[in-house]
C-alpha atoms as a PDB file:
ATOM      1  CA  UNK A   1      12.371  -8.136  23.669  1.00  0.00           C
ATOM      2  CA  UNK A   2      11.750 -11.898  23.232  1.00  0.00           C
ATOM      3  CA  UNK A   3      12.498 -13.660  19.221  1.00  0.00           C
ATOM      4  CA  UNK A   4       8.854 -13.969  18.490  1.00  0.00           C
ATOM      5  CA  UNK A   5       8.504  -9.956  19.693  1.00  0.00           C
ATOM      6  CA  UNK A   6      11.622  -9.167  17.870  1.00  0.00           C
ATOM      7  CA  UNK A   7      10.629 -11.165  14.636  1.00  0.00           C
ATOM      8  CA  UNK A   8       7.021  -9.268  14.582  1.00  0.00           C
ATOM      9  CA  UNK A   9       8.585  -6.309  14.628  1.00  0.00           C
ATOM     10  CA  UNK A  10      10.985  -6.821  11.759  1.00  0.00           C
ATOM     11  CA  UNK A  11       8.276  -8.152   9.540  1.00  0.00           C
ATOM     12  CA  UNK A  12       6.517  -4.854   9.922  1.00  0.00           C
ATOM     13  CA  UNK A  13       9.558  -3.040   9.117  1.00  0.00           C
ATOM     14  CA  UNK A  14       9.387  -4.820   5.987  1.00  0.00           C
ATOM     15  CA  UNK A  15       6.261  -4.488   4.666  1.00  0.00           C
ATOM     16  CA  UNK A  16       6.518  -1.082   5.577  1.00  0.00           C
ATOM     17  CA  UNK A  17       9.656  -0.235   3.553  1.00  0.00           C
ATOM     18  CA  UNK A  18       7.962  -1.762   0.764  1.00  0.00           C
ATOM     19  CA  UNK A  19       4.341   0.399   1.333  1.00  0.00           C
ATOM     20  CA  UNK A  20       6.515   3.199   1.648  1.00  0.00           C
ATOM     21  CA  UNK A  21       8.426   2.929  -1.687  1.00  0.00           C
ATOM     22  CA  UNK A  22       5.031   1.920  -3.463  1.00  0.00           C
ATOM     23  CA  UNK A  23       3.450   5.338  -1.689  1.00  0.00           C
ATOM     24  CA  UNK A  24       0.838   3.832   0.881  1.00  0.00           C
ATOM     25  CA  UNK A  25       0.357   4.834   4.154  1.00  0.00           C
ATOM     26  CA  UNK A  26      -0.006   2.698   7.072  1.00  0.00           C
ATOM     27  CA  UNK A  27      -1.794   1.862   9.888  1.00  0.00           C
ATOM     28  CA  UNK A  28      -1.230  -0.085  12.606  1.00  0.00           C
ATOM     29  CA  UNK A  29      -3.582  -1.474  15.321  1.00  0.00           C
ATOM     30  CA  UNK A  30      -3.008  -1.418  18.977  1.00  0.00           C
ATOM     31  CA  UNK A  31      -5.215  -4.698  19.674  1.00  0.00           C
ATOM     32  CA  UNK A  32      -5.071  -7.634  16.977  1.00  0.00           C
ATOM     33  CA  UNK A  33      -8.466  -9.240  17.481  1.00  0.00           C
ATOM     34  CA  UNK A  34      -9.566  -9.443  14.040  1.00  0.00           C
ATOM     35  CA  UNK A  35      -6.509 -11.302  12.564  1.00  0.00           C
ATOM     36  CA  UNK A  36      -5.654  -7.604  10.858  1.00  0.00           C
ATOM     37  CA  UNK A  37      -1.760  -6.584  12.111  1.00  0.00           C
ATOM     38  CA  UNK A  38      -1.523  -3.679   9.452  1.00  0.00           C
ATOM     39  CA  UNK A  39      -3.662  -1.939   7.244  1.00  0.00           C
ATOM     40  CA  UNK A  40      -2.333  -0.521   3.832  1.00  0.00           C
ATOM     41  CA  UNK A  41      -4.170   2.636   2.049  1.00  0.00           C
ATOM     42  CA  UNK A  42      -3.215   3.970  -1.014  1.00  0.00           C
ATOM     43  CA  UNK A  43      -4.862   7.127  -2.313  1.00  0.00           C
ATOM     44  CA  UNK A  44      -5.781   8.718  -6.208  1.00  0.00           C
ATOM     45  CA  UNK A  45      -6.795   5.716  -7.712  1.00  0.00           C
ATOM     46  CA  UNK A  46      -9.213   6.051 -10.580  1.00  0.00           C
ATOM     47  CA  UNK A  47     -11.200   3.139 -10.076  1.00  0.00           C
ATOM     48  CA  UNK A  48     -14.429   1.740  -8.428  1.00  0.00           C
ATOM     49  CA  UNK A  49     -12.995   3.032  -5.142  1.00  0.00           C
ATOM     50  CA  UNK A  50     -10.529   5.753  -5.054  1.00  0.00           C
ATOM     51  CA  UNK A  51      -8.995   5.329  -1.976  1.00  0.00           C
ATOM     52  CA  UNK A  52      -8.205   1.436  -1.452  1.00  0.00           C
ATOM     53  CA  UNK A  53      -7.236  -0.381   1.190  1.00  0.00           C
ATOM     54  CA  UNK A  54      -5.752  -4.021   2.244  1.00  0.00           C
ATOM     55  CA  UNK A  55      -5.683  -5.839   5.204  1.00  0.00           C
ATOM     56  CA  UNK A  56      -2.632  -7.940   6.554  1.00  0.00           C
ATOM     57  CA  UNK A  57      -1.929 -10.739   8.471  1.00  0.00           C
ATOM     58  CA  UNK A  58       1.470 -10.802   9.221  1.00  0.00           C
ATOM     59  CA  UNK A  59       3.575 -13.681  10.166  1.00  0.00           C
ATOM     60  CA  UNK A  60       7.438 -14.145  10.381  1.00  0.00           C
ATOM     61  CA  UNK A  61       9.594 -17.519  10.876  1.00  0.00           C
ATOM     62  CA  UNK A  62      13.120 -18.683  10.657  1.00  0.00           C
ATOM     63  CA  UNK A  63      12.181 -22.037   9.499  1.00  0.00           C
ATOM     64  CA  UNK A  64      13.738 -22.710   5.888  1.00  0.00           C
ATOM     65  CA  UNK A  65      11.864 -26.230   6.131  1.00  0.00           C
ATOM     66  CA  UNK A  66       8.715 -24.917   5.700  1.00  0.00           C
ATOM     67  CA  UNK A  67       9.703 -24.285   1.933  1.00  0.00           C
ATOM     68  CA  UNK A  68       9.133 -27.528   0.008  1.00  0.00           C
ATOM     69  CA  UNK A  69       8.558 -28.388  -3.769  1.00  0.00           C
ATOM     70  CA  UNK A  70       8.742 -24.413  -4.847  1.00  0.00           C
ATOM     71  CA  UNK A  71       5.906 -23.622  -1.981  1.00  0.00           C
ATOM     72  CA  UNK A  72       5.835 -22.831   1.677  1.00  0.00           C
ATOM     73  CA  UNK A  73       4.235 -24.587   3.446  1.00  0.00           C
ATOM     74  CA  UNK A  74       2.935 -22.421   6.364  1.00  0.00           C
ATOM     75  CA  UNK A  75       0.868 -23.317   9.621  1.00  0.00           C
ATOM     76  CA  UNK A  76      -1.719 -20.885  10.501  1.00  0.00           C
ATOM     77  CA  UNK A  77      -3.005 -20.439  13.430  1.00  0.00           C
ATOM     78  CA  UNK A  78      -7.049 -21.652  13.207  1.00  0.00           C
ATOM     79  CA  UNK A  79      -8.738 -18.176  14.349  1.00  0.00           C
ATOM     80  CA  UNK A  80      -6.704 -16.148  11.785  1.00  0.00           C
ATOM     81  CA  UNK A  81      -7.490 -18.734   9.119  1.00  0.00           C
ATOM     82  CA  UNK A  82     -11.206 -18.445  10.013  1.00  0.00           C
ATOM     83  CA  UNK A  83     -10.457 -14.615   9.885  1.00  0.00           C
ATOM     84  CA  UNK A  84      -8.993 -14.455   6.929  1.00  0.00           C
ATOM     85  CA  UNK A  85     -11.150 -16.699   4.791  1.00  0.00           C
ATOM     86  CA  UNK A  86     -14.523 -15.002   3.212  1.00  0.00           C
ATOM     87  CA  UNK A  87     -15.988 -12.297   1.316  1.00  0.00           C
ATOM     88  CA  UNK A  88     -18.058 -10.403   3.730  1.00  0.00           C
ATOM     89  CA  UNK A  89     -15.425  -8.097   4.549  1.00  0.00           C
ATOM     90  CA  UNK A  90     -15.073  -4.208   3.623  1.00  0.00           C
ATOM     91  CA  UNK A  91     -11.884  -4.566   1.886  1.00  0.00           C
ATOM     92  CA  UNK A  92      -8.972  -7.577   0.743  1.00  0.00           C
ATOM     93  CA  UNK A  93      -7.301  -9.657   3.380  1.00  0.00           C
ATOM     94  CA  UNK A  94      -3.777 -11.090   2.630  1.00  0.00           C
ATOM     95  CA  UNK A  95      -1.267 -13.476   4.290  1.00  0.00           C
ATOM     96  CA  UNK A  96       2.005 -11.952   4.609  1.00  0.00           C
ATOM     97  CA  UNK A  97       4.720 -14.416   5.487  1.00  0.00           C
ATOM     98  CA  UNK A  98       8.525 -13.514   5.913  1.00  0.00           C
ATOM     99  CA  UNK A  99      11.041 -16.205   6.315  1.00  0.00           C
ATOM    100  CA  UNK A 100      14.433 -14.744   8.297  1.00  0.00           C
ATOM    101  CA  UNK A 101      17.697 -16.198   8.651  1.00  0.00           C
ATOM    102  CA  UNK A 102      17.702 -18.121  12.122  1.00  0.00           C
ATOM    103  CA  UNK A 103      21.005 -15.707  13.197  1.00  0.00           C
ATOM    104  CA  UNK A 104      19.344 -12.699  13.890  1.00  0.00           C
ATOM    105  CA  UNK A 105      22.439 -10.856  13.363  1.00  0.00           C
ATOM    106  CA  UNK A 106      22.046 -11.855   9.533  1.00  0.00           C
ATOM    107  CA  UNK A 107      18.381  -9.972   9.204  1.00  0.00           C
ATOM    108  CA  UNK A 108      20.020  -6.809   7.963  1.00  0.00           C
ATOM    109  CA  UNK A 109      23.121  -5.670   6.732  1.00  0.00           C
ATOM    110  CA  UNK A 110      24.101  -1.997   7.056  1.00  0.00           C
ATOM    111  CA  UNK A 111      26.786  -0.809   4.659  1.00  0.00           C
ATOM    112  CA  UNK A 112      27.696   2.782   4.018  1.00  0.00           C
ATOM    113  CA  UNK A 113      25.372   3.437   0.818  1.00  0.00           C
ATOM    114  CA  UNK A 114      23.134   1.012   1.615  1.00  0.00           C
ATOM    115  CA  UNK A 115      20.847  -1.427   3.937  1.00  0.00           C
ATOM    116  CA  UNK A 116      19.372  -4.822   2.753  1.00  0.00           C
ATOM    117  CA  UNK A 117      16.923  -6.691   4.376  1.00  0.00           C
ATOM    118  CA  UNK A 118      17.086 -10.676   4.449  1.00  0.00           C
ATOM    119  CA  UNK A 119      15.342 -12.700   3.299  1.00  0.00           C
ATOM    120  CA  UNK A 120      11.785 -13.241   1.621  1.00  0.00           C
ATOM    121  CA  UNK A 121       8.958 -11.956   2.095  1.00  0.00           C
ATOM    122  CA  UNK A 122       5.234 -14.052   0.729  1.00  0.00           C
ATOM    123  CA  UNK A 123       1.710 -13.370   0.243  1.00  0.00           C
ATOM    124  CA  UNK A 124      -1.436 -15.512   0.055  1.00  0.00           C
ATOM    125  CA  UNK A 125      -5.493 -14.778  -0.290  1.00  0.00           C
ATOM    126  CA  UNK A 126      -7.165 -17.573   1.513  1.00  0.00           C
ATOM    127  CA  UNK A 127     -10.531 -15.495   1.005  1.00  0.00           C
ATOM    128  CA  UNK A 128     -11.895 -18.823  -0.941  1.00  0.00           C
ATOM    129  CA  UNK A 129     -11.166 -21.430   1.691  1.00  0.00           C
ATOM    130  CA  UNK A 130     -12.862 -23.815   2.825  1.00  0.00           C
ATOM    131  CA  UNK A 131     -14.278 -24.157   6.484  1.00  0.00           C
ATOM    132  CA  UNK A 132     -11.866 -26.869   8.010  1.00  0.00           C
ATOM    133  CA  UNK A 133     -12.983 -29.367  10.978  1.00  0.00           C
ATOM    134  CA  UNK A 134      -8.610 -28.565  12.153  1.00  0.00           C
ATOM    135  CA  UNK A 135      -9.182 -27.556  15.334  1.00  0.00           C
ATOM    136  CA  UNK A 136      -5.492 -25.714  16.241  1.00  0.00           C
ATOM    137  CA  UNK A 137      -4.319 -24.596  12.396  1.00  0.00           C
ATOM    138  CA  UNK A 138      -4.361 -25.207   9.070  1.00  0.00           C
ATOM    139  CA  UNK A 139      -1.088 -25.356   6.650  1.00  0.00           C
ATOM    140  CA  UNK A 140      -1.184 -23.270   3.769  1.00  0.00           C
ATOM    141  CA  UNK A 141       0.719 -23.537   0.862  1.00  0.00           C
ATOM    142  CA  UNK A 142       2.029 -20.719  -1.052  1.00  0.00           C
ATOM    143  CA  UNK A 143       3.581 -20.555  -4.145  1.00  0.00           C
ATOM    144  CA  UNK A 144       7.469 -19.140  -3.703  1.00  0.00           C
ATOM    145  CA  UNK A 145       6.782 -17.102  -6.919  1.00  0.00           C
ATOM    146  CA  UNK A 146       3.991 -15.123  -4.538  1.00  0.00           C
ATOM    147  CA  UNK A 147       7.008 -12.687  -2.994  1.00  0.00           C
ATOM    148  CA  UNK A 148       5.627  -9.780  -1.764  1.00  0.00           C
ATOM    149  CA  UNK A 149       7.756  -7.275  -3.384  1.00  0.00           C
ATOM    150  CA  UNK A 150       6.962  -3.173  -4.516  1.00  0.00           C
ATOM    151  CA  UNK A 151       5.473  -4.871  -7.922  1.00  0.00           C
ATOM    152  CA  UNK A 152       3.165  -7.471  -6.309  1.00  0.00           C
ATOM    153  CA  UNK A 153       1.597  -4.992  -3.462  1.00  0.00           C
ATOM    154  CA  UNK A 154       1.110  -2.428  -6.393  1.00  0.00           C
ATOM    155  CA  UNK A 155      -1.111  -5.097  -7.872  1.00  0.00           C
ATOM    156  CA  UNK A 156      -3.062  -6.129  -4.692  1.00  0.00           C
ATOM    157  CA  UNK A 157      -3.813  -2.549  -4.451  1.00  0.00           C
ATOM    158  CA  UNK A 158      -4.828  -1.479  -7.518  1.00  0.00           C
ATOM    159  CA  UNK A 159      -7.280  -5.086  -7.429  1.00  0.00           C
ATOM    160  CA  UNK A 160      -8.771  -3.027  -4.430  1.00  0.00           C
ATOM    161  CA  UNK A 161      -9.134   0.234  -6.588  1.00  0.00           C
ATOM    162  CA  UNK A 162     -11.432  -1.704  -8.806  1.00  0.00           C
ATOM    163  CA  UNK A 163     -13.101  -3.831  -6.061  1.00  0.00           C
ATOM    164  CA  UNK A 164     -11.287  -6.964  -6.843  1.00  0.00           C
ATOM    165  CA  UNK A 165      -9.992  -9.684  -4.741  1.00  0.00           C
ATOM    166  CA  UNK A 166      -6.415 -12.215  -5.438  1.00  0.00           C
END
């Protein structure tokens, strides 16, 4: 398996340890046409809809110079940005963005009691974008206090309980 296959693979590992501590379940999609890699439900929710759901783009990179001035400063691709951006869809959309150590022997650590995943793990709405004339990508900045973490994707989901948006 090639980095970029490798480092795809690793940020769905992560989100999904996350979802899975939270108590969402998961699914995955076999062709990524729609800018969608994973979709998160969550379930017994007693809001506007009961049974909410996210969308995610997921992206991973070794690149620690993409974090500048307490944001990262990430370039997305122009067809997921277009994806992403907008209203008109049936539920939240949300840029996930883990940076990795470059050594890929440094992504995990296994210990006897315990396994740790490095290193951070983002997350953006660009649902109130503008259209852009960029005709490859578009660099989007996101705040380093946006870490996806158990607390944060509780939030996002219970926003899509009551038919909310980030």
């Amino acid at each position: 398996m090639d980095i970029k296959q490798r480092k795809e693979q690793f940020s769905v590992a992560y989100v999904n340890a996350i979802a899975a501590k939270v108590g969402l379940s998961n699914a995955g999609w076999s062709v990524d046409d729609d800018s969608v890699d994973l979709s998160l439900k969550g379930r017994g929710y007693n809001a506007k809809v009961r049974n909410p759901q996210v969308d995610l783009q997921l992206k991973c990179t070794s690149q620690k110079s993409i974090i500048k001035n307490g944001s990262l400063h990430f370039p997305l691709k122009k067809k997921n940005y277009d994806d992403l951006r907008g209203g008109n869809v049936m539920c939240p959309r949300y840029l996930i963005v883990l940076v990795v150590p470059e050594d890929i022997d440094q992504w995990i650590e296994s210990k006897n009691d315990s396994m740790i995943l490095y290193h951070s793990c983002y997350w953006a709405s660009i649902r109130s974008y503008p259209e852009t004339k960029n005709e490859t990508s578009v660099t989007i900045e996101i705040p380093i206090t946006q870490k996806l973490n158990c607390d944060s994707l509780s939030e996002l989901m219970k926003l899509a309980s009551r038919g909310e948006y980030k």
